[in-house]
Protein backbone atom coordinates (compact mmCIF):
# COMPACT_ATOMS: atom_id res chain seq x y z
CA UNK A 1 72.74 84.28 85.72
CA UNK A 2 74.92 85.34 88.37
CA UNK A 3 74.13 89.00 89.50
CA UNK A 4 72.83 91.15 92.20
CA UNK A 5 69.00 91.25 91.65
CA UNK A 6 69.53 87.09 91.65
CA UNK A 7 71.62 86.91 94.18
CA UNK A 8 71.09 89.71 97.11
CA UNK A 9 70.73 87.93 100.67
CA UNK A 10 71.37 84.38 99.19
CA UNK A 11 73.89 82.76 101.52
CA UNK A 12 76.74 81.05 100.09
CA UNK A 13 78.70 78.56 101.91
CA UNK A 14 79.68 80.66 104.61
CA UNK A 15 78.87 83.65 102.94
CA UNK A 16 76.11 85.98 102.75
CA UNK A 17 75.62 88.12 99.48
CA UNK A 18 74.79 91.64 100.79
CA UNK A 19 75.83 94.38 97.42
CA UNK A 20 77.79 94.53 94.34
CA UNK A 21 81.23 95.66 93.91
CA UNK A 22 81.83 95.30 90.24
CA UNK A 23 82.09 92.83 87.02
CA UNK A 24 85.56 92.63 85.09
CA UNK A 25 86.87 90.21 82.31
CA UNK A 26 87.78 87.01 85.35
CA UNK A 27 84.70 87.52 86.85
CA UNK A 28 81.46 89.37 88.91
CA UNK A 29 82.14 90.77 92.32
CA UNK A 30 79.45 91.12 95.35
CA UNK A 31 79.97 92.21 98.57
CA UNK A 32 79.29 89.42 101.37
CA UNK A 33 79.29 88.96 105.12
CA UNK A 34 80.94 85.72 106.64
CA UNK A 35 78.50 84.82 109.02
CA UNK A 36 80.69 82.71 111.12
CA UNK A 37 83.89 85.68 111.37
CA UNK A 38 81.15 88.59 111.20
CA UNK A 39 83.87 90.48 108.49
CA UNK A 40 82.77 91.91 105.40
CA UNK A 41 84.79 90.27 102.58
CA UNK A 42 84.38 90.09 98.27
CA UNK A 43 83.05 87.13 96.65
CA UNK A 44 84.50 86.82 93.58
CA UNK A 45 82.09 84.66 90.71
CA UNK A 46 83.25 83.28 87.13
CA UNK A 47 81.07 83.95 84.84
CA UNK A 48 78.90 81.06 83.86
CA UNK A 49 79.69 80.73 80.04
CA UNK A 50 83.35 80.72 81.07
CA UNK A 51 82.94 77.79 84.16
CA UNK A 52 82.61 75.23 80.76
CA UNK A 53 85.84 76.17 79.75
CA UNK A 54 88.20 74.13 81.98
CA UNK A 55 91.02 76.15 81.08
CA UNK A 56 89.31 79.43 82.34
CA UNK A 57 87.76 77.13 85.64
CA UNK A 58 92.11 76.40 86.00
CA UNK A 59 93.17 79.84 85.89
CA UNK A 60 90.47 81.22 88.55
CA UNK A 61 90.94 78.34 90.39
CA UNK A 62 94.70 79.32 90.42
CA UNK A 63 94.01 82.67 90.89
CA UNK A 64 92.91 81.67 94.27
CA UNK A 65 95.97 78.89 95.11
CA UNK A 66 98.65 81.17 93.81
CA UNK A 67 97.37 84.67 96.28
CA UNK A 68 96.32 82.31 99.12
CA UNK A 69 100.19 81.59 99.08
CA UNK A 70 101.12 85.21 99.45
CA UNK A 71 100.49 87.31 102.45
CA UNK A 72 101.94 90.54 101.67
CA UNK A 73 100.42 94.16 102.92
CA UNK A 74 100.26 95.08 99.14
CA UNK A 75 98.37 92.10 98.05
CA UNK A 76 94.47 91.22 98.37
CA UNK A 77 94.24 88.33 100.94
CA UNK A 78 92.54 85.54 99.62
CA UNK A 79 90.30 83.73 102.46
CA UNK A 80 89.11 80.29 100.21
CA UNK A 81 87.45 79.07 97.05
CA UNK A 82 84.21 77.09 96.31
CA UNK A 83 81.52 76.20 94.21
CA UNK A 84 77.93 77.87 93.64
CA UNK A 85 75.87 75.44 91.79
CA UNK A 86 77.32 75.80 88.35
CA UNK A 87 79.88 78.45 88.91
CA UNK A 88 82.71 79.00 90.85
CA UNK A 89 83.97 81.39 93.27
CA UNK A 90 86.49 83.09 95.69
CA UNK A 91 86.56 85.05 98.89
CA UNK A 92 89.26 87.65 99.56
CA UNK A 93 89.72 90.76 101.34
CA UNK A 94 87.67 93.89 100.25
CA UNK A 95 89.48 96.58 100.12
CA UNK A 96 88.01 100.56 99.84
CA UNK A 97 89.59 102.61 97.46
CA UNK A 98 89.72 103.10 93.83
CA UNK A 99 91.99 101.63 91.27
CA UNK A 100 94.77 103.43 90.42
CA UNK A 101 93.05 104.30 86.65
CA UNK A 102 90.11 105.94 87.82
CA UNK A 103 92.89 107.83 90.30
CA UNK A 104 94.79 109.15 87.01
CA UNK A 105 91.92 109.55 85.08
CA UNK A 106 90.34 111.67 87.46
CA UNK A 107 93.69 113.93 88.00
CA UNK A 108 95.74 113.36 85.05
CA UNK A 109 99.15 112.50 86.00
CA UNK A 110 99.96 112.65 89.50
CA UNK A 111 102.96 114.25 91.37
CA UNK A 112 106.08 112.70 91.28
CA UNK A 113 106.63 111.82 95.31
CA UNK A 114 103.09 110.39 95.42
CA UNK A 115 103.65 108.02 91.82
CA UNK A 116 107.08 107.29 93.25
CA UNK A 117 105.19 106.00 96.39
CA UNK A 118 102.69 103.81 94.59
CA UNK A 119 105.35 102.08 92.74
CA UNK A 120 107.48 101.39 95.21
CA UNK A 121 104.45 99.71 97.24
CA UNK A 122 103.23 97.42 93.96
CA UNK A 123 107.44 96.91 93.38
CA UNK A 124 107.66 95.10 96.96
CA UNK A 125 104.43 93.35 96.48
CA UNK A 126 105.88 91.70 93.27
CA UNK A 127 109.19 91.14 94.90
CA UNK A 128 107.23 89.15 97.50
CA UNK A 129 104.90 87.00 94.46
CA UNK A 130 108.26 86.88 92.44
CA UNK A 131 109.91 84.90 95.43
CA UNK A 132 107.29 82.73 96.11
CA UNK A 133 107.77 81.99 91.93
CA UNK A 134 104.61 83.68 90.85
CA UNK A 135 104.37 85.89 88.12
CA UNK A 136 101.33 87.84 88.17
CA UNK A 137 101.42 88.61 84.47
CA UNK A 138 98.78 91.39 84.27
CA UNK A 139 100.24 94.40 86.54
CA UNK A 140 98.24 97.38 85.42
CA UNK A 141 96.41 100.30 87.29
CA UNK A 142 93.38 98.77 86.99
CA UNK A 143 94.59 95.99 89.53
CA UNK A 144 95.88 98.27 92.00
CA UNK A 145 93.56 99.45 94.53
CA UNK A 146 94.41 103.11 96.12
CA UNK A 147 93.28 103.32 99.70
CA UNK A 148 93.47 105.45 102.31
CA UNK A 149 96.90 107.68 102.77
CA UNK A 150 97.72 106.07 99.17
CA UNK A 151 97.89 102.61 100.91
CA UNK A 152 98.27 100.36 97.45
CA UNK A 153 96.91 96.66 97.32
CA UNK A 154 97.72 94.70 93.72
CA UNK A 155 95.01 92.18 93.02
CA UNK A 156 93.59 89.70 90.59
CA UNK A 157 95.95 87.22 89.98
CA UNK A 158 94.26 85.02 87.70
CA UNK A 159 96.64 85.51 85.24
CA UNK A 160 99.59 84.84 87.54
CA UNK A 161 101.87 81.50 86.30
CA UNK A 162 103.29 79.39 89.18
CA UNK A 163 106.33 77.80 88.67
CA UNK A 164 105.22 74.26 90.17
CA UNK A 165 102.09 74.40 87.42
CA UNK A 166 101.78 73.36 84.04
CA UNK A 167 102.59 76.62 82.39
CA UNK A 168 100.71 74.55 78.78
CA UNK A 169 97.87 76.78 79.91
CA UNK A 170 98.28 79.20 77.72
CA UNK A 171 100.06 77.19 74.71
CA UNK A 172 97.13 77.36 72.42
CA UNK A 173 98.60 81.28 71.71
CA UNK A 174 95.65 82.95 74.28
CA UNK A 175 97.09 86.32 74.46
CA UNK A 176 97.38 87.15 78.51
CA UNK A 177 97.61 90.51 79.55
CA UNK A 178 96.17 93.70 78.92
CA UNK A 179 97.96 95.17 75.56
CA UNK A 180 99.16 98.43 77.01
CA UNK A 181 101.22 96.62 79.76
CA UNK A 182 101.80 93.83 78.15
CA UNK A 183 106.10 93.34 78.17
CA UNK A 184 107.87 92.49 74.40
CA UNK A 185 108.14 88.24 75.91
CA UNK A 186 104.31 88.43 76.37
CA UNK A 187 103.60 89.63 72.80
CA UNK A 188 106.51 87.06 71.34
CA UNK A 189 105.05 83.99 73.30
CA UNK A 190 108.26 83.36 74.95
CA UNK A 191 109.22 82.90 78.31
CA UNK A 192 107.61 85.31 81.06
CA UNK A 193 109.49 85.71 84.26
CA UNK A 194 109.16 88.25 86.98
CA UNK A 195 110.99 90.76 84.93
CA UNK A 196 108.01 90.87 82.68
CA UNK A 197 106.11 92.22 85.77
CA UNK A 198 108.60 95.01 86.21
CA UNK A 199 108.03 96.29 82.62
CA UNK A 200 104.17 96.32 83.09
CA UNK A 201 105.06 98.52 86.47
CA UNK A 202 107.09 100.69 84.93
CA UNK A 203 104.99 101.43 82.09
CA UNK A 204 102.23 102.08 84.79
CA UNK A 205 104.66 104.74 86.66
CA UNK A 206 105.02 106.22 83.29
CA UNK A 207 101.03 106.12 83.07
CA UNK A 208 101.32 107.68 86.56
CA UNK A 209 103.97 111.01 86.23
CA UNK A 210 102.36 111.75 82.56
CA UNK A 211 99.14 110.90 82.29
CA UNK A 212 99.96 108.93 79.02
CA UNK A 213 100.70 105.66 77.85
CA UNK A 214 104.40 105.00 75.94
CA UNK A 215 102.80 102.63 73.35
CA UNK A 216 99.21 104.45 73.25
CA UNK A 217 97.64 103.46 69.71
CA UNK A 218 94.39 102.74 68.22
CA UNK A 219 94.80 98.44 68.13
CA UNK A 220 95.69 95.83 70.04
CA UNK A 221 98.27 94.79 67.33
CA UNK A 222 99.63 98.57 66.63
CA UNK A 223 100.01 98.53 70.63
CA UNK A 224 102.48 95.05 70.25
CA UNK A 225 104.61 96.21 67.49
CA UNK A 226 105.08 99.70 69.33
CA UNK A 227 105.91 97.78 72.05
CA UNK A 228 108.16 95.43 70.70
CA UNK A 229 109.95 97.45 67.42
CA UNK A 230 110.07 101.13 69.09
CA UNK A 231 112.37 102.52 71.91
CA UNK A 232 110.86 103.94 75.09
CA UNK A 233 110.05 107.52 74.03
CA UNK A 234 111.77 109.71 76.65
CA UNK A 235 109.19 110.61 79.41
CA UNK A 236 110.60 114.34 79.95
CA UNK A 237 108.65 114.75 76.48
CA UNK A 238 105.74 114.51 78.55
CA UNK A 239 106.77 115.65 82.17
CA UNK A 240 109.83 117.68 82.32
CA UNK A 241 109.98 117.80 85.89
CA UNK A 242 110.80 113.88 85.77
């Protein structure tokens, strides 16, 4: 089992496991020194019951081939990908801050010049991934890290579809995306393009100047017909300075 009381001060490859930085759904992250660049960095793990699934080993694998293509101020730098006996992993950038949903959860919805700010940051990060062809096809506040003087970087794109790859990935119906940002085409199955990306961001500025969600409801599937069947409900409802 990959995790910090296993792995603290185990060296792999070129890195040296020194803390934990967090678990999500693509994976566990520790904190790690590269011994021969003497930076700190993030190593970034698949979970072991998912490194049998070769469509999951694919997607982190891309995760790692489609950021390492992008180097963009507003996007994690990814520094390489390996193996740890069973597993696999990646090394990128770690960057201090806190994602931009424990930001609005801590202060409910945030002033307008400073949301306006953040989204114009994560909007020229995706402008950069969208003309390099990736789609990064989860763009949510938990994948935005909020740094010093509200210095944004987007992350985790192991979701993200390259144009030169076999997008048959995800033909078996595996729903992508997290439903509250998830754009009408991802809930329909049909083609995703970069303008999906700009739906998920502006339903994050939304999250940002109210607090709220526009599709909040109880399940997944009252989420996607919200999303899909019902207009935008008018965000002065919630924030009449906007």
């Amino acid at each position: 089992m990959i995790d910090l009381e296993t792995m603290m001060d185990k060296q792999v490859d070129n890195y040296l496991i020194k803390g934990s930085v967090g678990k999500g759904g693509m994976g566990v992250v520790f904190k790690a020194t590269d011994v021969s660049l003497q930076r700190t960095v993030a190593i970034k793990f698949l979970p072991e019951e998912m490194c049998s699934d070769e469509s999951m080993v694919k997607r982190f694998v891309r995760e790692a081939r489609s950021s390492a293509r992008l180097n963009h101020t507003n996007i994690v730098t990814v520094y390489g990908v390996g193996t740890y006996e069973k597993t696999y992993y990646i090394a990128m950038e770690l960057v201090p801050g806190l994602p931009l949903d424990a930001v609005i959860s801590k202060e409910g919805r945030l002033p307008i010049a400073r949301s306006v700010n953040i989204a114009r940051q994560v909007a020229d990060a995706l402008s950069a991934a969208h003309a390099e062809g990736i789609v990064h096809r989860d763009v949510k506040p938990q994948n935005m890290i909020i740094g010093k003087n509200n210095h944004v970087k987007i992350m985790d794109f192991g979701l993200a579809l390259a144009n030169f790859e076999n997008s048959q990935l995800t033909a078996d119906g595996t729903s992508l995306g997290t439903p509250d940002y998830m754009s009408p085409e991802q809930w329909k199955d049909s083609n995703v393009d970069g303008r999906s990306d700009i739906f998920s961001l502006g339903i994050t500025l939304f999250a940002m100047l109210t607090g709220k969600l526009p599709f909040a409801a109880t399940t997944a599937l009252a989420v996607m017909r919200k999303t899909v069947d019902s207009p935008t409900p008018d965000i002065r409802t919630f924030n009449d300075a906007v």
